[in-house]
Protein backbone atom coordinates (compact mmCIF):
# COMPACT_ATOMS: atom_id res chain seq x y z
CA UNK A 1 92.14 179.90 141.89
CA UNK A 2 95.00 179.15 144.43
CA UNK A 3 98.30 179.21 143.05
CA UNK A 4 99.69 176.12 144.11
CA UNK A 5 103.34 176.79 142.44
CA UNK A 6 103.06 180.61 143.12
CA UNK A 7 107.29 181.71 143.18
CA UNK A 8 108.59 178.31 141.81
CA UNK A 9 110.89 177.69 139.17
CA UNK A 10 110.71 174.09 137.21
CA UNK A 11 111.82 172.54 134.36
CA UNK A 12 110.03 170.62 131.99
CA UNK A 13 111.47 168.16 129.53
CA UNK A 14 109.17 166.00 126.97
CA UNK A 15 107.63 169.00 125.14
CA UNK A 16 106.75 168.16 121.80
CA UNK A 17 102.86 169.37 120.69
CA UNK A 18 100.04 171.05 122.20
CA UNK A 19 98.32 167.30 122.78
CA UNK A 20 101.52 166.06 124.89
CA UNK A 21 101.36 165.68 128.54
CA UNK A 22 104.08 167.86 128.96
CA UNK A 23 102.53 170.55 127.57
CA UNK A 24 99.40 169.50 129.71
CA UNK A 25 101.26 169.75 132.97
CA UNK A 26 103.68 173.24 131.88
CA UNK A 27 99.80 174.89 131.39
CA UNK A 28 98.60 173.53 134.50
CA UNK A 29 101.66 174.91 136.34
CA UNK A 30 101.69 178.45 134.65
CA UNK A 31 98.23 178.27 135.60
CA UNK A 32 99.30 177.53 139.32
CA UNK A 33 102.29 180.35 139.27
CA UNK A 34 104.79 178.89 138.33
CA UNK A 35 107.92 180.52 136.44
CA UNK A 36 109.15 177.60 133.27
CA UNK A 37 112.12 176.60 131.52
CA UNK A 38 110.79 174.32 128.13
CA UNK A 39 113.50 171.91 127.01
CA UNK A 40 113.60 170.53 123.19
CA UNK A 41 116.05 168.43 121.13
CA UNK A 42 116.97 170.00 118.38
CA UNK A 43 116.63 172.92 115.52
CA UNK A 44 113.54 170.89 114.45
CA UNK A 45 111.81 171.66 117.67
CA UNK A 46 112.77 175.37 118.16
CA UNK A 47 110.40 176.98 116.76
CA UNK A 48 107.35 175.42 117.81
CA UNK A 49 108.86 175.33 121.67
CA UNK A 50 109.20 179.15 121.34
CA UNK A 51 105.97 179.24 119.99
CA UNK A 52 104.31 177.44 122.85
CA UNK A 53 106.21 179.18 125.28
CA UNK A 54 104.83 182.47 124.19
CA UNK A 55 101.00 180.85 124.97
CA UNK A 56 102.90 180.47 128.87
CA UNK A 57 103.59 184.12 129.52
CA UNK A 58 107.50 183.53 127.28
CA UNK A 59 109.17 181.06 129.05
CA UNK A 60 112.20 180.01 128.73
CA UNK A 61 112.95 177.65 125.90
CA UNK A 62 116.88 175.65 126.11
CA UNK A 63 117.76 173.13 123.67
CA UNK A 64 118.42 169.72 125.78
CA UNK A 65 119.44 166.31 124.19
CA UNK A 66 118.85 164.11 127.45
CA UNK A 67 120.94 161.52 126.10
CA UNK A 68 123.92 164.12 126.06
CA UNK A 69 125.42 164.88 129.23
CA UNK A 70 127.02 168.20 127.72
CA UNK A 71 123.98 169.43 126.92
CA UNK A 72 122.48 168.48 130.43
CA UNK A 73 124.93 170.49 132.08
CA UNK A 74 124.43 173.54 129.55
CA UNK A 75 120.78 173.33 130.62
CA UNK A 76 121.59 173.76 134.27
CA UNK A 77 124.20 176.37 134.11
CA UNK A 78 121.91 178.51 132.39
CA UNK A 79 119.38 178.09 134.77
CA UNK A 80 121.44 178.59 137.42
CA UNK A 81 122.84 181.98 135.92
CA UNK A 82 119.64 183.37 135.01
CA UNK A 83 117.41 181.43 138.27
CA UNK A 84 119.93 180.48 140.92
CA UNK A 85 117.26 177.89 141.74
CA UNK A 86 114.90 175.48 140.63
CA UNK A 87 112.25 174.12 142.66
CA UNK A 88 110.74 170.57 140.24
CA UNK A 89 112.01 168.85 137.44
CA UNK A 90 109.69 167.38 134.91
CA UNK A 91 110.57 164.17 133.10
CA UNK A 92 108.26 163.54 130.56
CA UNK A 93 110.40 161.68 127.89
CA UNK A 94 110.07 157.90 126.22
CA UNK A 95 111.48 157.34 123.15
CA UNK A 96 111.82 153.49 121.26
CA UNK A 97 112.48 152.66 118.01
CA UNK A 98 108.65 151.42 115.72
CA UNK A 99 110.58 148.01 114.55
CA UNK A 100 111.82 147.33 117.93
CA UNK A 101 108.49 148.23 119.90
CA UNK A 102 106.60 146.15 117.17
CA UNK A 103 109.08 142.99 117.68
CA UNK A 104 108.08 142.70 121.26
CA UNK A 105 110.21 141.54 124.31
CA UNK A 106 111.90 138.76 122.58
CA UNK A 107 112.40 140.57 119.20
CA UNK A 108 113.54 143.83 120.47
CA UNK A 109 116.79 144.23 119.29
CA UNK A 110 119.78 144.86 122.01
CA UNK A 111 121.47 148.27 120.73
CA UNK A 112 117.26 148.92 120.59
CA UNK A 113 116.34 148.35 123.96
CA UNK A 114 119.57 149.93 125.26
CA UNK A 115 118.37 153.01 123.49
CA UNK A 116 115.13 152.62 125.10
CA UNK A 117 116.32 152.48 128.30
CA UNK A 118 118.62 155.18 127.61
CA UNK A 119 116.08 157.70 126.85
CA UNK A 120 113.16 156.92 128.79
CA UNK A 121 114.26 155.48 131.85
CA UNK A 122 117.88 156.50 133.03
CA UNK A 123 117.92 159.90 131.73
CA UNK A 124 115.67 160.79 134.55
CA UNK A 125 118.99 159.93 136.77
CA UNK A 126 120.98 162.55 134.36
CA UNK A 127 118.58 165.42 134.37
CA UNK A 128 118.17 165.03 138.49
CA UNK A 129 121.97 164.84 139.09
CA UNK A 130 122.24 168.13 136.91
CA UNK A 131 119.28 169.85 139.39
CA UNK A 132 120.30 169.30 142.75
CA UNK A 133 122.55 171.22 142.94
CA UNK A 134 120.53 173.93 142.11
CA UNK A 135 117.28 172.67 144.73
CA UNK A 136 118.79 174.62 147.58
CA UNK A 137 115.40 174.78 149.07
CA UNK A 138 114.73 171.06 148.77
CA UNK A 139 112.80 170.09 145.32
CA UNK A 140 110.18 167.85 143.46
CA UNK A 141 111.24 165.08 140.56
CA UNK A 142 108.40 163.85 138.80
CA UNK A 143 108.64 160.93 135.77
CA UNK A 144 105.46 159.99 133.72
CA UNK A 145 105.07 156.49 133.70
CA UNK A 146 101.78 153.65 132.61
CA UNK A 147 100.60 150.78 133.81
CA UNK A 148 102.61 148.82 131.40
CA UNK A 149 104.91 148.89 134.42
CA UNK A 150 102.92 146.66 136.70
CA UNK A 151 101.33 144.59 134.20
CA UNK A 152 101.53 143.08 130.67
CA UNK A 153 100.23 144.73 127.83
CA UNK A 154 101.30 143.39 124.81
CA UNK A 155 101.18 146.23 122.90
CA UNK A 156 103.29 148.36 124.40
CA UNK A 157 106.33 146.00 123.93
CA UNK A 158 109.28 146.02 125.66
CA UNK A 159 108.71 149.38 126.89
CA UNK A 160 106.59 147.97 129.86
CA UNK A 161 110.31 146.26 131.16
CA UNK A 162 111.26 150.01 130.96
CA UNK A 163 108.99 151.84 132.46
CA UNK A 164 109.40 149.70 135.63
CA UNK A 165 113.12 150.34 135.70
CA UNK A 166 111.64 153.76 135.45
CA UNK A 167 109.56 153.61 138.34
CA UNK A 168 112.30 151.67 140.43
CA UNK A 169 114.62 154.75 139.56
CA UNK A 170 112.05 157.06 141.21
CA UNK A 171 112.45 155.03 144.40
CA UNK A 172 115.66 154.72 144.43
CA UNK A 173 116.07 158.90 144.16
CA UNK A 174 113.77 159.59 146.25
CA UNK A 175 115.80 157.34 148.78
CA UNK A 176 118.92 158.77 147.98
CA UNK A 177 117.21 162.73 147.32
CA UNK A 178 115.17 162.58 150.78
CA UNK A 179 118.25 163.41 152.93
CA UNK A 180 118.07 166.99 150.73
CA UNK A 181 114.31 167.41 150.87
CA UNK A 182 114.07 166.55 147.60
CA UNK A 183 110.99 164.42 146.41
CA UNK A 184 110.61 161.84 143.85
CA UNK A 185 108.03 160.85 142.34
CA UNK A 186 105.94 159.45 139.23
CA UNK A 187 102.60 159.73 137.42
CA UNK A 188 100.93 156.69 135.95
CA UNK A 189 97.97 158.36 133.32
CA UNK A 190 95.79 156.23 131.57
CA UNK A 191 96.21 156.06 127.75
CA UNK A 192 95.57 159.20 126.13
CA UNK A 193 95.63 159.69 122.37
CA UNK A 194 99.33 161.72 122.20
CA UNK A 195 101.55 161.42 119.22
CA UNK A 196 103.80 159.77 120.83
CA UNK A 197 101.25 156.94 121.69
CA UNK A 198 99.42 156.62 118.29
CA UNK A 199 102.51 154.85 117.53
CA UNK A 200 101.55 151.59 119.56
CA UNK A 201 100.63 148.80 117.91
CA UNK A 202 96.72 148.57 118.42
CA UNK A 203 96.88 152.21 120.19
CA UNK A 204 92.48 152.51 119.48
CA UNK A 205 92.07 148.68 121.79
CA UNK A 206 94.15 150.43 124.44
CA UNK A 207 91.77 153.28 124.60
CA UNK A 208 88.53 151.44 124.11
CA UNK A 209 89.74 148.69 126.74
CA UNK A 210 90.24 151.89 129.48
CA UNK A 211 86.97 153.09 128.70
CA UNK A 212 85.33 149.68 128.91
CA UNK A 213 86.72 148.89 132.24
CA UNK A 214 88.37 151.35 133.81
CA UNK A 215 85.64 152.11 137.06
CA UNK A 216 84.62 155.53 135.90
CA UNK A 217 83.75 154.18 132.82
CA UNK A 218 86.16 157.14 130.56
CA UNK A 219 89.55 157.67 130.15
CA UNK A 220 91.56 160.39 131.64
CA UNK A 221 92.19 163.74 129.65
CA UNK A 222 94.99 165.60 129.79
CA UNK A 223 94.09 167.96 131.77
CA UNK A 224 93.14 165.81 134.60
CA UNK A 225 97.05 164.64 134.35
CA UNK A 226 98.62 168.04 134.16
CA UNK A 227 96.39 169.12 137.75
CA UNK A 228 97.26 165.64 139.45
CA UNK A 229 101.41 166.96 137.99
CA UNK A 230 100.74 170.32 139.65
CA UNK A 231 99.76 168.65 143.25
CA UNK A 232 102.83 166.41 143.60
CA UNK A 233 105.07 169.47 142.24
CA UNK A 234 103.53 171.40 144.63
CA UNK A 235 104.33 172.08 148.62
CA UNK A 236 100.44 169.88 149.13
CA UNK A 237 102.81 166.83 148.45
CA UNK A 238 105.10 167.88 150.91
CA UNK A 239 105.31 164.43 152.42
CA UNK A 240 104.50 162.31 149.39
CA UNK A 241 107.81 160.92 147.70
CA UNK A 242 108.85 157.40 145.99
CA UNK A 243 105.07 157.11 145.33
CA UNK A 244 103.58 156.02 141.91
CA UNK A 245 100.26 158.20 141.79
CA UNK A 246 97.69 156.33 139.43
CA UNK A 247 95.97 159.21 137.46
CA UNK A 248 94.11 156.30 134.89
CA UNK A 249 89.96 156.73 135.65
CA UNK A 250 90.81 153.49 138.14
CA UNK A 251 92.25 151.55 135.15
CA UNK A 252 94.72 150.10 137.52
CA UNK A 253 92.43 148.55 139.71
CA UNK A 254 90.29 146.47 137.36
């Protein structure tokens, strides 16, 4: 197999499980070469990073609050002391509150939805400011995002209002991040049964509505999403930035 990420260095944050997409893109990119810093929040989370990380040839494992500036920057000047460099950045992070997600739009509550945001949408600006300095050789971003974004579904809440922020982010970086030769971009998956999406209201619908009428008639697996991560990480993309890449079995189209 070609080693599409053969003598890079990334970070990925969002690693919780062996059946998150993190964890479905960090294999795909050992897979593909590439050397790995694993982030977690957390003494809860230790232990099962490390022990994941071991299944990826030991790599790194740094504890990283992404709400928590401090601990941003701790992230980075390890890297930099032990790397010097890092060539993508993984931001695979959402976080809201079950009462607020439940309450939709209009019942979401404000300190709720600012935590929302907080977590899954602007922390991608925090972790990026924290690793350009260290892209000295120009760079990938990458933010996972759904089609919640573009359209309503009223399941996912007011996390839809956020992912689009999200996605508006990515443009706005890669705008700002181009100068540098540093891309931005995000990946839209389908729904895929995660632990962090069996808490949706009416999660199973999701899935069974993709199936029904996405084109190829299936829903995406996860590791469909972690080789579609590895191609915009990788020097292929070289010209692809502020792009939203629809990995969802056509689910966007129908």
């Amino acid at each position: 197999m070609h080693s599409m990420l053969s003598g890079k260095r990334g970070v990925i944050f969002g690693i919780r499980s062996p059946r998150t997409i993190g964890w479905a893109i960090a294999e795909a990119a050992h897979a593909h070469g590439a050397t790995l810093c694993l982030s977690y929040r957390g003494e809860r989370e230790q232990a099962r990073a490390q022990q994941m990380a071991a299944q990826i040839g030991g790599a790194l494992t740094v504890p990283c609050d992404v709400s928590d500036d401090a601990e941003i920057a701790a992230l980075y000047e390890r890297l930099g002391n032990e790397w010097g460099q890092v060539d993508f950045v993984v931001h695979s992070i959402a976080f809201a509150g079950a009462d607020d997600l439940e309450a939709g739009m209009l019942g979401a509550s404000r300190d709720g939805f600012a935590l929302m945001n907080d977590i899954s949408s602007y922390s991608l600006a925090a972790i990026s400011r924290g690793a350009v300095p260290l892209m000295k050789d120009g760079g990938s971003i990458m933010a996972m995002t759904y089609l919640a974004s573009e359209r309503v579904v009223p399941a996912y809440g007011p996390m839809g209002p956020v992912k689009a922020a999200l996605e508006s982010m990515v443009r706005y970086l890669a705008s700002e991040l181009g100068p540098r030769g540093i891309r931005c971009n995000a990946l839209s998956s389908g729904p895929i049964s995660t632990p962090a999406a069996r808490g949706i209201p009416q999660f199973t619908t999701l899935l069974r509505g993709a199936e029904a009428y996405a084109p190829l008639h299936r829903n995406v697996q996860l590791h469909e999403v972690g080789n579609a991560a590895v191609f915009l990480l990788s020097d292929m993309a070289s010209a692809v930035t502020g792009e939203v890449l629809h990995v969802d079995c056509g689910m966007h189209i129908s």
